[in-house]
Protein backbone atom coordinates (compact mmCIF):
# COMPACT_ATOMS: atom_id res chain seq x y z
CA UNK A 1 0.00 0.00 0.00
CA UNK A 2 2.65 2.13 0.76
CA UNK A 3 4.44 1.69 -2.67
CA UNK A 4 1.28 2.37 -4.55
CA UNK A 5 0.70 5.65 -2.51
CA UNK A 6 4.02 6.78 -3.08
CA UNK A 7 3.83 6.29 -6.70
CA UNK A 8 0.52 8.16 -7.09
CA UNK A 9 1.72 11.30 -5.30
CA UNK A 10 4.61 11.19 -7.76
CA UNK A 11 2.38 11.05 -10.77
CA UNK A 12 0.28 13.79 -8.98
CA UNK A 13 3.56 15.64 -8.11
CA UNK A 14 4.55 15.16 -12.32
CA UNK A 15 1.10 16.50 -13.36
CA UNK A 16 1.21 19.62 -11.41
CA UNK A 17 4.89 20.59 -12.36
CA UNK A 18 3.58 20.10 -15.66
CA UNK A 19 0.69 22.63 -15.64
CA UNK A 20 3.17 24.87 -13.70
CA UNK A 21 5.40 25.26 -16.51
CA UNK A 22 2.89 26.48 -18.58
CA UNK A 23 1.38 23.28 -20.25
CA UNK A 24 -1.99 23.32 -19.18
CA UNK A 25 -3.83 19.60 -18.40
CA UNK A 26 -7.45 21.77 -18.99
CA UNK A 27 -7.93 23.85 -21.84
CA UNK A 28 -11.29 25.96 -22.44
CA UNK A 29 -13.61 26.18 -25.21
CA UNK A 30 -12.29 29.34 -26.27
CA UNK A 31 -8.71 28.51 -26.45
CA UNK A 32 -9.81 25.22 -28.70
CA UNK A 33 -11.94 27.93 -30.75
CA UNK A 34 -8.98 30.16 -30.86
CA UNK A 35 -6.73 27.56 -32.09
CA UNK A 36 -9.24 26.16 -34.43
CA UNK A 37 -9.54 29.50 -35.87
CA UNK A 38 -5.69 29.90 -35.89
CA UNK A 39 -5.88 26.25 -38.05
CA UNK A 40 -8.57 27.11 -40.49
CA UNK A 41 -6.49 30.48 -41.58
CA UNK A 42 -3.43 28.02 -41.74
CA UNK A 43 -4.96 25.27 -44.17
CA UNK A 44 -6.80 28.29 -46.21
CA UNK A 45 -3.30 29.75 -46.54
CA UNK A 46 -1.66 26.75 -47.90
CA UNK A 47 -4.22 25.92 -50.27
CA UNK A 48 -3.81 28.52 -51.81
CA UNK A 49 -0.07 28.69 -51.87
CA UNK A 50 -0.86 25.03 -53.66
CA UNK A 51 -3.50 26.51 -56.11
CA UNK A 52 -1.06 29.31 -56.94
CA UNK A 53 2.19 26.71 -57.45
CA UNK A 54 -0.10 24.86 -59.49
CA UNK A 55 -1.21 27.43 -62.14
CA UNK A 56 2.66 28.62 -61.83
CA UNK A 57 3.48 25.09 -62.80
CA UNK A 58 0.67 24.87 -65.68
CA UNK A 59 2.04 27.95 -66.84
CA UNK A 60 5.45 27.00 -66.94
CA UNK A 61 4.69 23.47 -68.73
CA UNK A 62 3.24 25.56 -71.44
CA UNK A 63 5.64 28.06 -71.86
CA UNK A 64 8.32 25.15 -71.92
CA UNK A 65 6.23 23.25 -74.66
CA UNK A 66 6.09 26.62 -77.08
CA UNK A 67 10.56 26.77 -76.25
CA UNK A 68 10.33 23.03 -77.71
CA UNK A 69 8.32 23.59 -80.61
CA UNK A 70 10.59 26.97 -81.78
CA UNK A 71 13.73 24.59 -81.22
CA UNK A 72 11.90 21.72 -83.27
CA UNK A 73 11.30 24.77 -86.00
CA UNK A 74 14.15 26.16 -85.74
CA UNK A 75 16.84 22.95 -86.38
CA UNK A 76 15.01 19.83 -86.65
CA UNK A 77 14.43 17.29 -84.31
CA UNK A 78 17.18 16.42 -81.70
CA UNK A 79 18.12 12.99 -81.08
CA UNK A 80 19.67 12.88 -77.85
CA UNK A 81 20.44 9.46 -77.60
């Protein structure tokens, strides 16, 4: 009994330290709202950082078909092998 005492008031002992140093055990509703807020701006942010690589990408695929073709015009076909 007195092993199994001593070991819960050093888990109790571990969880308070804890929420001492700042790392709360508890949080509210409003700091889960606040962070889910804080998550939806971060996901909206970075799909649209995708969207814009993407059309950036598009873009350059094109531009680096029209550079082919002119080459292809300009001396024939290349055989690089």
């Amino acid at each position: 009994m007195e092993k199994w005492f001593t070991k819960l008031n050093e888990e109790i002992q571990l969880i308070l330290d804890s929420a001492s140093e700042g790392e709360p055990t508890i949080t509210s509703p409003e700091i889960v709202a606040q962070e889910h807020r804080e998550l939806q701006a971060k996901v909206t942010h970075l799909t649209q950082l995708i969207s814009t690589y993407k059309d950036a990408l598009d873009e350059l695929r094109i531009e680096n078909g029209q550079y082919r073709e002119l080459i292809s015009q300009r001396f024939g076909d290349i055989d690089l092998f």
